[in-house]
N, C-alpha and C. Protein backbone atom coordinates (compact mmCIF):
# COMPACT_ATOMS: atom_id res chain seq x y z
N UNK A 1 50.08 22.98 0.82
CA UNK A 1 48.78 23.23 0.20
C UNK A 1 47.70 22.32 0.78
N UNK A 2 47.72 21.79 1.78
CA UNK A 2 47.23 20.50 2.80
C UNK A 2 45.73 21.00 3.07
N UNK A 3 45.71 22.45 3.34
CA UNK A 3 43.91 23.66 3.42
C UNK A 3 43.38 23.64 2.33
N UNK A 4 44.28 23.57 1.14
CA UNK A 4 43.49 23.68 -0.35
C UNK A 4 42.93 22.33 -1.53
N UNK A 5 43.12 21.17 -0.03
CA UNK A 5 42.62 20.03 -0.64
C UNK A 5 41.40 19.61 -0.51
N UNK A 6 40.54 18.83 -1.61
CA UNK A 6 38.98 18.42 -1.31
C UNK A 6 39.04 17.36 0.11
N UNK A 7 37.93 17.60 0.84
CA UNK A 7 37.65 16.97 1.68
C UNK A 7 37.21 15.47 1.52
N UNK A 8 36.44 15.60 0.30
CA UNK A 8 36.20 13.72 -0.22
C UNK A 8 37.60 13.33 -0.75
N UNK A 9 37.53 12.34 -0.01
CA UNK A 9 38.67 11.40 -0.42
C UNK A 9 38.61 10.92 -1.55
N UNK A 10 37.46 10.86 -2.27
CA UNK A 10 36.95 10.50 -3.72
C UNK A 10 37.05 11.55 -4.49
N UNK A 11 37.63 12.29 -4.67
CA UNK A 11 37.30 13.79 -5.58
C UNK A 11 38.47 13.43 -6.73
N UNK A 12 37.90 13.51 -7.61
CA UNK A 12 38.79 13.08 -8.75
C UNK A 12 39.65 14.48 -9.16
N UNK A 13 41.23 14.12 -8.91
CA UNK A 13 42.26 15.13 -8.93
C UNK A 13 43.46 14.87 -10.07
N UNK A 14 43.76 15.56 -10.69
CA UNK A 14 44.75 15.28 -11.81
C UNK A 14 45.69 16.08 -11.85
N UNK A 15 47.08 15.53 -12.22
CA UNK A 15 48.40 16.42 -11.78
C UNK A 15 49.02 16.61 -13.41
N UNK A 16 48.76 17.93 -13.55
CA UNK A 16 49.44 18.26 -15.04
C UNK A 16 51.05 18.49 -14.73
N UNK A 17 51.82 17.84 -15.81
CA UNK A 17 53.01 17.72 -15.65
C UNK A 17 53.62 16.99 -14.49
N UNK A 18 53.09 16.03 -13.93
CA UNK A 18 53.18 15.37 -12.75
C UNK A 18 54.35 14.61 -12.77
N UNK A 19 55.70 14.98 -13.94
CA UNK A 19 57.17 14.27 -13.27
C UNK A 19 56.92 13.07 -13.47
N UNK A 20 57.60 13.01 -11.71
CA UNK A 20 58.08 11.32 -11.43
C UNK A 20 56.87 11.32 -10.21
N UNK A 21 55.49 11.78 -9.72
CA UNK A 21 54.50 11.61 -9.48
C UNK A 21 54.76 11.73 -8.24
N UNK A 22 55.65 12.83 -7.48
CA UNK A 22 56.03 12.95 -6.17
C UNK A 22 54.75 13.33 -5.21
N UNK A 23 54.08 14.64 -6.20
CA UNK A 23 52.47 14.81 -5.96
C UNK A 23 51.56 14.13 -5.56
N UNK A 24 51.45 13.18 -6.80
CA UNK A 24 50.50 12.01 -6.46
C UNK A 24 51.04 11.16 -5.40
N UNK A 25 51.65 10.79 -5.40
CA UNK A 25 52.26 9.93 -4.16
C UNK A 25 51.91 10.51 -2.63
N UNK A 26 52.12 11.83 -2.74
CA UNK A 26 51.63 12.54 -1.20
C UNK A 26 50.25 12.87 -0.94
N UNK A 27 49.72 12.45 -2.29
CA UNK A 27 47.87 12.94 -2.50
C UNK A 27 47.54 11.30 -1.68
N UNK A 28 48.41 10.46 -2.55
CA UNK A 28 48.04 8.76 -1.99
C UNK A 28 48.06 8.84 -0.07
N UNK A 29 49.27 9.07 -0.02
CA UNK A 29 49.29 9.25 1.18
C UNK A 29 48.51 10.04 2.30
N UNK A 30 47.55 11.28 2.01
CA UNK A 30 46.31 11.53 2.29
C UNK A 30 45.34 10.71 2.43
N UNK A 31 45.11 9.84 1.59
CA UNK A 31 44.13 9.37 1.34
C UNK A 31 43.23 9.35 0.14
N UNK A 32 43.54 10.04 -0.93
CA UNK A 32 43.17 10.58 -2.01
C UNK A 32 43.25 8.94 -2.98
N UNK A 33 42.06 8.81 -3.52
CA UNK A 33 42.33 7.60 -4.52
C UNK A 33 41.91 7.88 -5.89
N UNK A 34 41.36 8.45 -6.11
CA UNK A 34 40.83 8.82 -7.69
C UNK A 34 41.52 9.99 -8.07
N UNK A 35 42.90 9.41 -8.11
CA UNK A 35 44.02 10.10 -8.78
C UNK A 35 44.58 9.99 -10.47
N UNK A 36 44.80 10.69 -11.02
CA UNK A 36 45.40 10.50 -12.71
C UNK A 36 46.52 11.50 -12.87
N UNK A 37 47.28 11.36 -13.63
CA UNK A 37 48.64 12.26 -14.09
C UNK A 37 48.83 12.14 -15.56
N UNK A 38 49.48 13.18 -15.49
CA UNK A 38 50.02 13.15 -17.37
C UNK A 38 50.95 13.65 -17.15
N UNK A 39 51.97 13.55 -17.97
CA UNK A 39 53.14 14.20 -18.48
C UNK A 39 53.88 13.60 -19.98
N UNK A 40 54.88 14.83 -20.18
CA UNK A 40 55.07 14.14 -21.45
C UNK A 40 56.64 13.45 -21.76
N UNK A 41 57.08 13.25 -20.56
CA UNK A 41 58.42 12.57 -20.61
C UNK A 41 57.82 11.15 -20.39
N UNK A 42 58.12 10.08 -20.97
CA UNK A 42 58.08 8.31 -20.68
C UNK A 42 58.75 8.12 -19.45
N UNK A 43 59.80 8.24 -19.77
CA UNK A 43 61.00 7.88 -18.25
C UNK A 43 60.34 8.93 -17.11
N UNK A 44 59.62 9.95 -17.00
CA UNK A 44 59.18 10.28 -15.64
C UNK A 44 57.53 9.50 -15.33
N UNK A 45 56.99 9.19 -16.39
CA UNK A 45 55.65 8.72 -16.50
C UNK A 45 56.12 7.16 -15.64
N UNK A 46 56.88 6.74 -16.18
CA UNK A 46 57.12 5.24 -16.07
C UNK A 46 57.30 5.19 -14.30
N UNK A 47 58.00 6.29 -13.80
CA UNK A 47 58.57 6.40 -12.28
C UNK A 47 57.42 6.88 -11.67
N UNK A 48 56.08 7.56 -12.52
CA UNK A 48 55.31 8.13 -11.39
C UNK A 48 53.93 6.82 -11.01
N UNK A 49 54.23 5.72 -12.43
CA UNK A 49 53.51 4.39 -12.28
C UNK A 49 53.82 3.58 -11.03
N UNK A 50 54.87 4.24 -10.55
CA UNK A 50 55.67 2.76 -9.43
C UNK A 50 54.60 3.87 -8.40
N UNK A 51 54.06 4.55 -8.61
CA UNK A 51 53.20 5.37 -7.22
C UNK A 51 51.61 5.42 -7.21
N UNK A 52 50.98 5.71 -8.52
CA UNK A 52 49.77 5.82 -8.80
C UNK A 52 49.45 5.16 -10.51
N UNK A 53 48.84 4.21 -10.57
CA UNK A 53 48.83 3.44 -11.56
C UNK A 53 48.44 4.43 -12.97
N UNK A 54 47.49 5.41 -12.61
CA UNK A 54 46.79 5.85 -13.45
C UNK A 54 47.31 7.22 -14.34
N UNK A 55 48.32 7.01 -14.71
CA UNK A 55 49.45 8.19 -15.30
C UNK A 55 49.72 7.87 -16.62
N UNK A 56 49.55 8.80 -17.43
CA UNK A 56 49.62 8.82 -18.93
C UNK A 56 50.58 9.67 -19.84
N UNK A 57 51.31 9.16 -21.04
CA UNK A 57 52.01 10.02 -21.71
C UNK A 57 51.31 10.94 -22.06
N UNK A 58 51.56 12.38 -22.15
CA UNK A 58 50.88 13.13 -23.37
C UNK A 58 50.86 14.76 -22.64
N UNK A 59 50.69 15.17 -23.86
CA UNK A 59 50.88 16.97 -23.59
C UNK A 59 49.27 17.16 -22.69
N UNK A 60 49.26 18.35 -21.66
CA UNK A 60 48.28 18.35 -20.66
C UNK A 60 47.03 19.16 -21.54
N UNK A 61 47.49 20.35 -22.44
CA UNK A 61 46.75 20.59 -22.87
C UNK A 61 45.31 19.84 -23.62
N UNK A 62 46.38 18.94 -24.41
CA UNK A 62 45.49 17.72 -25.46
C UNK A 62 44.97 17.21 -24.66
N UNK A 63 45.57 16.34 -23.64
CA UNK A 63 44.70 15.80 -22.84
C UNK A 63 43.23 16.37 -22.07
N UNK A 64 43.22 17.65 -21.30
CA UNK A 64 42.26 18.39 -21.09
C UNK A 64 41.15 18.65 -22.30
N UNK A 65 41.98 18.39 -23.23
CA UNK A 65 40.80 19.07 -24.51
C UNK A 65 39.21 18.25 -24.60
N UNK A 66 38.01 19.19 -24.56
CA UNK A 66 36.83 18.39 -24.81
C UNK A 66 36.49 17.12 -23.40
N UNK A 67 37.51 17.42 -22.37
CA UNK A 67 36.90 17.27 -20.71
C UNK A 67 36.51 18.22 -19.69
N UNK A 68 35.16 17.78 -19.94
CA UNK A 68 34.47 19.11 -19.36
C UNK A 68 33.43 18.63 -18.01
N UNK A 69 34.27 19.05 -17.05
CA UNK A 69 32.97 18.86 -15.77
C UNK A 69 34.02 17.72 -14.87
N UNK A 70 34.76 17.11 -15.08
CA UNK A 70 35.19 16.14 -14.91
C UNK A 70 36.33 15.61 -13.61
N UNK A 71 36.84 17.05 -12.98
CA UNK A 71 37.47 16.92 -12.53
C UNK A 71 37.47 17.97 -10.99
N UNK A 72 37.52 17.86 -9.81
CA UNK A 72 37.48 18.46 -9.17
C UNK A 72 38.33 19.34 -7.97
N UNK A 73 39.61 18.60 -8.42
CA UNK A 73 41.44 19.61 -8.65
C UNK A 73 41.65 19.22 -9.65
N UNK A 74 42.47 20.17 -9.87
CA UNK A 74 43.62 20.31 -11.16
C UNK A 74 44.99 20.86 -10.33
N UNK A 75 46.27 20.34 -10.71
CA UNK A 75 47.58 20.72 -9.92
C UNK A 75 48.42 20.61 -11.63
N UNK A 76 48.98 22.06 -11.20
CA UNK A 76 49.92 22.25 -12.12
C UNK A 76 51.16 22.79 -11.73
N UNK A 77 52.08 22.26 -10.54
CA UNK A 77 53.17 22.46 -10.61
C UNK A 77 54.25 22.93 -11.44
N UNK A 78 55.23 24.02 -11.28
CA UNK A 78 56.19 24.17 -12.57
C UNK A 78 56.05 23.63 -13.50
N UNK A 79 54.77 24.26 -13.59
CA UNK A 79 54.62 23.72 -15.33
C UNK A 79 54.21 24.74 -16.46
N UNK A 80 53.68 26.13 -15.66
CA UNK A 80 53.04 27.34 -16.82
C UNK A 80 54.35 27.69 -17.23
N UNK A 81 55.35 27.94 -16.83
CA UNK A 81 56.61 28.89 -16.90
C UNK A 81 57.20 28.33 -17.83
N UNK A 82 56.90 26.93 -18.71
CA UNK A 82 57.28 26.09 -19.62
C UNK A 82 56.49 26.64 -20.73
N UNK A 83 55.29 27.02 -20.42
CA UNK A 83 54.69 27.41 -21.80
C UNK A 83 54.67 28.79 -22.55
N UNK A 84 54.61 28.93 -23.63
CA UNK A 84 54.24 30.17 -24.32
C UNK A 84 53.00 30.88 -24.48
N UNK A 85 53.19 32.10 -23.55
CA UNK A 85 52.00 32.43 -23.68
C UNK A 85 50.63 32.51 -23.94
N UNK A 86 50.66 32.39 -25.03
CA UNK A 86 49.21 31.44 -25.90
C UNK A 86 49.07 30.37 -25.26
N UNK A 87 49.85 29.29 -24.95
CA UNK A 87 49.82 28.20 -24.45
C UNK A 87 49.15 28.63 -23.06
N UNK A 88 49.75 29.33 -22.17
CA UNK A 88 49.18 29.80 -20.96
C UNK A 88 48.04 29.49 -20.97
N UNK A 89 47.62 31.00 -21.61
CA UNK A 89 46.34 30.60 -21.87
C UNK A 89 45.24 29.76 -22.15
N UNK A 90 45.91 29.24 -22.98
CA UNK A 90 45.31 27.33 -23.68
C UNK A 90 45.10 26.68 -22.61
N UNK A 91 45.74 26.96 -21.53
CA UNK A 91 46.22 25.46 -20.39
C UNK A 91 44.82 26.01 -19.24
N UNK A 92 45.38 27.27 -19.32
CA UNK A 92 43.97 27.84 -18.49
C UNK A 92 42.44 27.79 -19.02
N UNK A 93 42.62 28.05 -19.54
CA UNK A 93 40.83 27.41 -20.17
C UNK A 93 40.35 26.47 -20.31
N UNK A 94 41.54 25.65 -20.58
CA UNK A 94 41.21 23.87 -20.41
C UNK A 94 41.22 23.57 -19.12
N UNK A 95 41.67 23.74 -18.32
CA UNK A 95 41.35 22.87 -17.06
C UNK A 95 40.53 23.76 -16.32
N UNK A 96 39.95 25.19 -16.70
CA UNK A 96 38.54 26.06 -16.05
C UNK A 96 37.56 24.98 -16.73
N UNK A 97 37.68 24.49 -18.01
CA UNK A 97 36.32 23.78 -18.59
C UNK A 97 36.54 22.37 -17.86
N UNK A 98 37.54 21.65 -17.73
CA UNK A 98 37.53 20.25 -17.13
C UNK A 98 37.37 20.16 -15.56
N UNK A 99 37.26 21.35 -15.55
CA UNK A 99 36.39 21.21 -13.73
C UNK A 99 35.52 21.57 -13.61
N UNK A 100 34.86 21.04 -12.10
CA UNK A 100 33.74 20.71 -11.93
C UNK A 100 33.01 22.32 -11.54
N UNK A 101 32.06 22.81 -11.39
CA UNK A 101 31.65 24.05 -10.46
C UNK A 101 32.57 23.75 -9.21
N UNK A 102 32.49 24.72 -8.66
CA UNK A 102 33.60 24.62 -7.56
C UNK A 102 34.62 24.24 -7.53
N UNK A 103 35.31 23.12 -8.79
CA UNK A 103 36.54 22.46 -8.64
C UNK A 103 37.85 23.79 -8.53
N UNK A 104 38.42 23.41 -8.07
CA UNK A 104 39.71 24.14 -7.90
C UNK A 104 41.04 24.28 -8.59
N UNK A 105 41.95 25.15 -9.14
CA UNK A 105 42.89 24.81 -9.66
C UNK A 105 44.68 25.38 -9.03
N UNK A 106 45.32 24.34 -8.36
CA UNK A 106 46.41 24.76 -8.17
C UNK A 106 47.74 25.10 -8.70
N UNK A 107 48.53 25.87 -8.79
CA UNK A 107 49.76 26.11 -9.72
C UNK A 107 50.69 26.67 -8.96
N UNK A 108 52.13 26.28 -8.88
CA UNK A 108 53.15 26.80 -8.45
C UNK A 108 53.88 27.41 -9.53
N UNK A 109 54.83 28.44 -9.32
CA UNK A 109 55.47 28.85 -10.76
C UNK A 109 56.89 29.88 -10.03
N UNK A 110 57.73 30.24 -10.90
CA UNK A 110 58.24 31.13 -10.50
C UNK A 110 58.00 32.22 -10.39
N UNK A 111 58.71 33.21 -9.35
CA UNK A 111 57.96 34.38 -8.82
C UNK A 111 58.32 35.43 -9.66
N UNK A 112 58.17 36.30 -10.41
CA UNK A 112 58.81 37.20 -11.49
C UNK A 112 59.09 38.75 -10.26
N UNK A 113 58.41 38.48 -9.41
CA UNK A 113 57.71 39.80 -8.57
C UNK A 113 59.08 39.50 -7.46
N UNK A 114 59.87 38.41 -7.34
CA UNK A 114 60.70 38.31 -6.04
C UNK A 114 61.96 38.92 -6.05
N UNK A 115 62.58 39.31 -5.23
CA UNK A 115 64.18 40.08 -5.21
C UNK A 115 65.23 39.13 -5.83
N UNK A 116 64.58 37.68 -5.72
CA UNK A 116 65.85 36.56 -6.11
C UNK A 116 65.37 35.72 -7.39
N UNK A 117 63.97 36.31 -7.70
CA UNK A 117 62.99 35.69 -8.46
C UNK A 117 64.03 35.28 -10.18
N UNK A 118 64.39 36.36 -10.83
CA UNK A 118 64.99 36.00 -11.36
C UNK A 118 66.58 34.74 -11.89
N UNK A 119 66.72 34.38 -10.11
CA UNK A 119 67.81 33.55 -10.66
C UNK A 119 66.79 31.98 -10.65
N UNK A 120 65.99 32.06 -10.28
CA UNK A 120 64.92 30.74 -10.69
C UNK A 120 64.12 31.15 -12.52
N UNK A 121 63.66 32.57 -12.84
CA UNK A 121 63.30 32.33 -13.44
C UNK A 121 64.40 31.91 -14.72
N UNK A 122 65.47 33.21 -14.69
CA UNK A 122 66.67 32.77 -16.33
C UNK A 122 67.55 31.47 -15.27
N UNK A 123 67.54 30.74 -14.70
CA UNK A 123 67.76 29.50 -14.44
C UNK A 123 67.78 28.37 -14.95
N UNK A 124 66.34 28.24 -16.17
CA UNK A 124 66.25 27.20 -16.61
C UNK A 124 66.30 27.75 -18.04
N UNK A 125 67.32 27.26 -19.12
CA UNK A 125 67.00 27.86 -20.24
C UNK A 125 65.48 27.44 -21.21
N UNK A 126 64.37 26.59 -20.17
CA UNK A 126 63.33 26.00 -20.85
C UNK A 126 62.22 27.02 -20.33
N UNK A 127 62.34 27.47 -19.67
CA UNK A 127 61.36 29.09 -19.20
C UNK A 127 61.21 29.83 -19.90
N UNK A 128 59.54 29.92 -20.58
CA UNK A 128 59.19 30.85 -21.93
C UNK A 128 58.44 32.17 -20.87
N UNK A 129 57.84 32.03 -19.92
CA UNK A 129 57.45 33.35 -19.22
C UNK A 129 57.97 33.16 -17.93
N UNK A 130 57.75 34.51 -17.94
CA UNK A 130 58.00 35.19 -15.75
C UNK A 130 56.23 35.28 -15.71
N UNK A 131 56.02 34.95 -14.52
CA UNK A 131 54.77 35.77 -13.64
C UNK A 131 54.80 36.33 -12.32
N UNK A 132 54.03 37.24 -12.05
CA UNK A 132 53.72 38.25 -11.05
C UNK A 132 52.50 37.39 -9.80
N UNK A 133 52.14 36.87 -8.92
CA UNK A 133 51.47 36.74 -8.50
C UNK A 133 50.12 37.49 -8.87
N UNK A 134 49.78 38.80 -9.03
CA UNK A 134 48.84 39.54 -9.65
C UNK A 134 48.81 39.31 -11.26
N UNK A 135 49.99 39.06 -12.00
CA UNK A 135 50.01 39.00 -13.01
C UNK A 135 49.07 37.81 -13.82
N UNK A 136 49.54 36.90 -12.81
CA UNK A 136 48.32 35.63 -12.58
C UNK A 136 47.17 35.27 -12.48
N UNK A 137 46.93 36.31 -11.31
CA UNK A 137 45.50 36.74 -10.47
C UNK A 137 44.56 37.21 -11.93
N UNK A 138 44.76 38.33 -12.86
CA UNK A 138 44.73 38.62 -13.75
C UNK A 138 44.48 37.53 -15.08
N UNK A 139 45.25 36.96 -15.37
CA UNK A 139 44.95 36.13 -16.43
C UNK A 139 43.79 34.87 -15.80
N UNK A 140 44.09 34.47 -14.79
CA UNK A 140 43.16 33.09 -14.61
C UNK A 140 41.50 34.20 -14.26
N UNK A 141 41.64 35.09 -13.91
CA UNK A 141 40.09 35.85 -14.09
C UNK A 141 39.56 36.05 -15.33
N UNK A 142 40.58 36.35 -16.65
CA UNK A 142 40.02 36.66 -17.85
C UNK A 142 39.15 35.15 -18.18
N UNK A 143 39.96 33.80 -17.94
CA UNK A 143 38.78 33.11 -18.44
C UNK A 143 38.51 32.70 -17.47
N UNK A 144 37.91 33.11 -16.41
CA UNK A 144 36.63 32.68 -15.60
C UNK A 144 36.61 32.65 -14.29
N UNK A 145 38.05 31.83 -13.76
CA UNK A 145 38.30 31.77 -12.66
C UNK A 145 37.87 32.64 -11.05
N UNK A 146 37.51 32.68 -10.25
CA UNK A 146 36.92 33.49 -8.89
C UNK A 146 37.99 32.77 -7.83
N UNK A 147 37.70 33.62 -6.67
CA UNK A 147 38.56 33.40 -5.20
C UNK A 147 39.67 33.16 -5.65
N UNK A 148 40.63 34.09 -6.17
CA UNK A 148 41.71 33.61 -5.95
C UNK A 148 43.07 33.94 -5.04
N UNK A 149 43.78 33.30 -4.84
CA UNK A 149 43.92 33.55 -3.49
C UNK A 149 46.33 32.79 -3.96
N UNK A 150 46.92 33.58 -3.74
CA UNK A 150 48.79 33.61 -3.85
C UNK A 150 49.38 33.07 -2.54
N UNK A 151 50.32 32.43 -2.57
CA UNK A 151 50.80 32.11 -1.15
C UNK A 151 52.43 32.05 -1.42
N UNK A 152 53.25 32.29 -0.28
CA UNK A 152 54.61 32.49 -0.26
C UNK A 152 54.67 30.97 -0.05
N UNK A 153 56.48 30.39 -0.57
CA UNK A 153 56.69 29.11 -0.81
C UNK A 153 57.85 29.49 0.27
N UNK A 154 58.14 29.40 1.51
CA UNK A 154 59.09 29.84 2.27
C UNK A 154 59.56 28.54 2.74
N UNK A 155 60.51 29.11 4.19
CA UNK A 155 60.91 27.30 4.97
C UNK A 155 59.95 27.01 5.54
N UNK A 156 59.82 25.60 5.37
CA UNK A 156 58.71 25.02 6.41
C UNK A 156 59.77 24.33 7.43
N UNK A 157 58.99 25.06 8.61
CA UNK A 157 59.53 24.61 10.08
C UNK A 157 59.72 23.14 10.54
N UNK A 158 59.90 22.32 9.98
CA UNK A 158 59.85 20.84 10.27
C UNK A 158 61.11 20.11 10.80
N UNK A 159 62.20 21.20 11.24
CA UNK A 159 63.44 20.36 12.10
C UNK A 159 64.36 22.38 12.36
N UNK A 160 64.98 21.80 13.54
CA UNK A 160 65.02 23.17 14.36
C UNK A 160 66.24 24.02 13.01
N UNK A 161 67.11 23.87 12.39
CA UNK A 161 67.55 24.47 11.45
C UNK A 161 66.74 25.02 10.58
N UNK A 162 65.50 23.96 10.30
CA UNK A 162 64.10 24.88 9.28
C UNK A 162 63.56 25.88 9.71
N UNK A 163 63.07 25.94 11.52
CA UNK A 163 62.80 27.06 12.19
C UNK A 163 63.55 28.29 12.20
N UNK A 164 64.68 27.96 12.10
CA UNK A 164 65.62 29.27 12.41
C UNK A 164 65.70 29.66 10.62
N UNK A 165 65.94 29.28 10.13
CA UNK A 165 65.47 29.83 8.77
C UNK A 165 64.20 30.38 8.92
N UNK A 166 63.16 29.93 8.99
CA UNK A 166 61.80 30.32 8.95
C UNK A 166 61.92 31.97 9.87
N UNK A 167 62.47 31.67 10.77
CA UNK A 167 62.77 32.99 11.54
C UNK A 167 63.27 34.22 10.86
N UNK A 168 64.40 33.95 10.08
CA UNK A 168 65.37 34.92 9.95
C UNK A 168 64.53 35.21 8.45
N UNK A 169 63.87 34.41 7.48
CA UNK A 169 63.28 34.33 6.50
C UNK A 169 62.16 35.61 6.99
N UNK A 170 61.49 35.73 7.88
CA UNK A 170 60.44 36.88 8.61
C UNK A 170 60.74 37.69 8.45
N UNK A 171 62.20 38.30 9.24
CA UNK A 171 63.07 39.31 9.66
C UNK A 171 63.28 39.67 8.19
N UNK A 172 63.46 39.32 6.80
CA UNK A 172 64.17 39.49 5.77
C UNK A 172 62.99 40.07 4.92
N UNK A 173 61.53 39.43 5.36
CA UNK A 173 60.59 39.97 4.55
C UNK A 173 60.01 40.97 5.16
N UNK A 174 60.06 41.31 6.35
CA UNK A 174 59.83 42.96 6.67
C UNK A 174 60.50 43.53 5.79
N UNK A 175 61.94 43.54 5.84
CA UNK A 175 62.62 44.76 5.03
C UNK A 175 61.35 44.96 3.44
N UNK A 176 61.75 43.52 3.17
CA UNK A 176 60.64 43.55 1.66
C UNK A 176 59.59 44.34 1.84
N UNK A 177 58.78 44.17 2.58
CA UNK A 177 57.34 44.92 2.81
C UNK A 177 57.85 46.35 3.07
N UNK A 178 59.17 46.83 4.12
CA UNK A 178 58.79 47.86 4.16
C UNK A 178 59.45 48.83 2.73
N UNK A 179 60.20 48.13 1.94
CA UNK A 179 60.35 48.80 0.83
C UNK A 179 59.31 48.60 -0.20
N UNK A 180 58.44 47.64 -0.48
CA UNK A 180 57.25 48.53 -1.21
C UNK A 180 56.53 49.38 -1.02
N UNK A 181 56.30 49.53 0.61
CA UNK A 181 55.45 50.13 0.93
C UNK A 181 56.01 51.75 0.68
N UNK A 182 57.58 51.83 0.88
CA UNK A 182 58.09 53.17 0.87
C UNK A 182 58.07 53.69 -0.61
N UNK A 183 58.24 52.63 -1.54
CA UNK A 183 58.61 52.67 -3.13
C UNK A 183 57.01 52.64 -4.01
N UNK A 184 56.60 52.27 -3.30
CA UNK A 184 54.72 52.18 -4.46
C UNK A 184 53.88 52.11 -3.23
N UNK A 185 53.61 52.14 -2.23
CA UNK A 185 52.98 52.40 -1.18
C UNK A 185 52.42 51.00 -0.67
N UNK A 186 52.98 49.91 -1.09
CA UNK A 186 52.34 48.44 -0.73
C UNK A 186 52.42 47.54 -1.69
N UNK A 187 51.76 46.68 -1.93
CA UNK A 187 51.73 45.40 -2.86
C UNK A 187 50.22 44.90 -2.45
N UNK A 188 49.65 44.61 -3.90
CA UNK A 188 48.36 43.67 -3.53
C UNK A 188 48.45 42.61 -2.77
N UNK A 189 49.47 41.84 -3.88
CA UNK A 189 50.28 40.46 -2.91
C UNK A 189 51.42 40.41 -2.96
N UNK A 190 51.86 40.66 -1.38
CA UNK A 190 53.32 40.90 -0.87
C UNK A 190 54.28 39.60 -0.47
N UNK A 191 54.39 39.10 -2.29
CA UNK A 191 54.82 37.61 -1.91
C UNK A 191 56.41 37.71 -2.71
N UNK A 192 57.30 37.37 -1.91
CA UNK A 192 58.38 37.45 -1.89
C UNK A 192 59.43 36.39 -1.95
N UNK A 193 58.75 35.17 -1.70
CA UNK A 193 59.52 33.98 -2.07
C UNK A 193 59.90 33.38 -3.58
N UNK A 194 61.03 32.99 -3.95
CA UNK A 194 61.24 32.78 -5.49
C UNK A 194 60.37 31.92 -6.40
N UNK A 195 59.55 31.35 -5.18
CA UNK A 195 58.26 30.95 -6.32
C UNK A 195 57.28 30.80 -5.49
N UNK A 196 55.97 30.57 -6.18
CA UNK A 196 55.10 31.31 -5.09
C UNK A 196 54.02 29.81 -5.49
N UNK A 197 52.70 29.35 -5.13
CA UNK A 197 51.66 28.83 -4.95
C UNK A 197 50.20 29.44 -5.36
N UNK A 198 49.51 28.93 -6.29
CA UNK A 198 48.01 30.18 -6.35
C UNK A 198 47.21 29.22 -6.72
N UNK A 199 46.00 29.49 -5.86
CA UNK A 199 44.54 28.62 -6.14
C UNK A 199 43.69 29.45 -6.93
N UNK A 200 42.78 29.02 -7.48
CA UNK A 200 41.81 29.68 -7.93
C UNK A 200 40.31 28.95 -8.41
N UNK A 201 39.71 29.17 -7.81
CA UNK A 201 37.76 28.12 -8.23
C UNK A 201 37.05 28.41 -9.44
N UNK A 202 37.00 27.37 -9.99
CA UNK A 202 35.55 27.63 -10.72
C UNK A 202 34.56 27.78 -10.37
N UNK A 203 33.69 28.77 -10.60
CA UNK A 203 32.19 29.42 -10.25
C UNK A 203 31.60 28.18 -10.40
């Protein structure tokens, strides 16, 4: 997601559900300093302190509540697929209001739309929804959201066994493409990996 980061190194970015702060740690390593996290485990809060000082207990929602303007990413890693619907929603409107115009919001999730999607999604018995890449596209527009834009979570080429995956991973998603295309005539977004990546801006 390295294209979908602010260019000021100052852009104040916050990682909902941020773990053990693996995120923040690679944001540090950018260059990124006006970093914050929340989550609501202690023992992962406590591990994501040994990386970025500025990490707090507490549910993301509450926290977002009545911060408005304030922030110019938002990263929500495997973290919607934890909530209940309503909640979804909740989580999305709070961090459309706690960003800035233009601020951005990132989310990874499981893919509901993938051929293998399901053994990630009934995988975790803590998974209250599936989503669709469109299914997504869809809800983050109802409250407000513009440009938004799905990305496949595939191999990244970074040692010659990753390449040859990355290869044969190609070869595997033709077939995919060419069976939607034969079965519903295409896909809006023809994303096929078991979990997928989606940005989306505030106006």
């Amino acid at each position: 997601m390295k294209d979908l980061l602010p260019e000021n190194k100052n852009a104040a970015i916050l990682d909902v559900g941020c773990g053990g702060g693996k995120c923040l740690a690679w944001l540090a390593t950018k260059g990124y300093v006006n970093l914050r996290g929340v989550d609501l485990s202690p023992e992962q809060v406590a591990v994501a302190k040994q990386a970025v000082s500025n990490v707090i207990i507490g549910d993301g929602i509450e926290f977002l509540t009545d911060r408005k303007n304030e922030f110019d990413l938002i990263i929500a890693l495997d973290v919607i697929e934890h909530l209940t619907k309503e909640e979804v929603f909740e989580l999305l409107y709070r961090c459309h209001e706690a960003l800035r115009p233009g601020g951005r919001l990132i989310m990874q999730t499981p893919n509901a739309a993938a051929p293998m999607g399901p053994s990630i999604q009934f995988g975790d018995f803590t998974h209250e929804v599936g989503l669709t890449p469109s299914c997504l596209e869809n809800l983050v527009r109802v409250v407000g959201f513009t440009d938004y834009r799905a990305r496949e979570c595939g191999p990244a080429p970074v040692a010659i066994p990753a390449v040859l995956r990355l290869v044969l991973w190609r070869l595997i998603r033709c077939i995919f493409l060419l069976y939607d295309l034969i079965e519903v005539g295409g896909s809006r977004h023809p994303i096929y990996t078991r979990v997928f990546l989606a940005m989306a801006v505030r106006k």
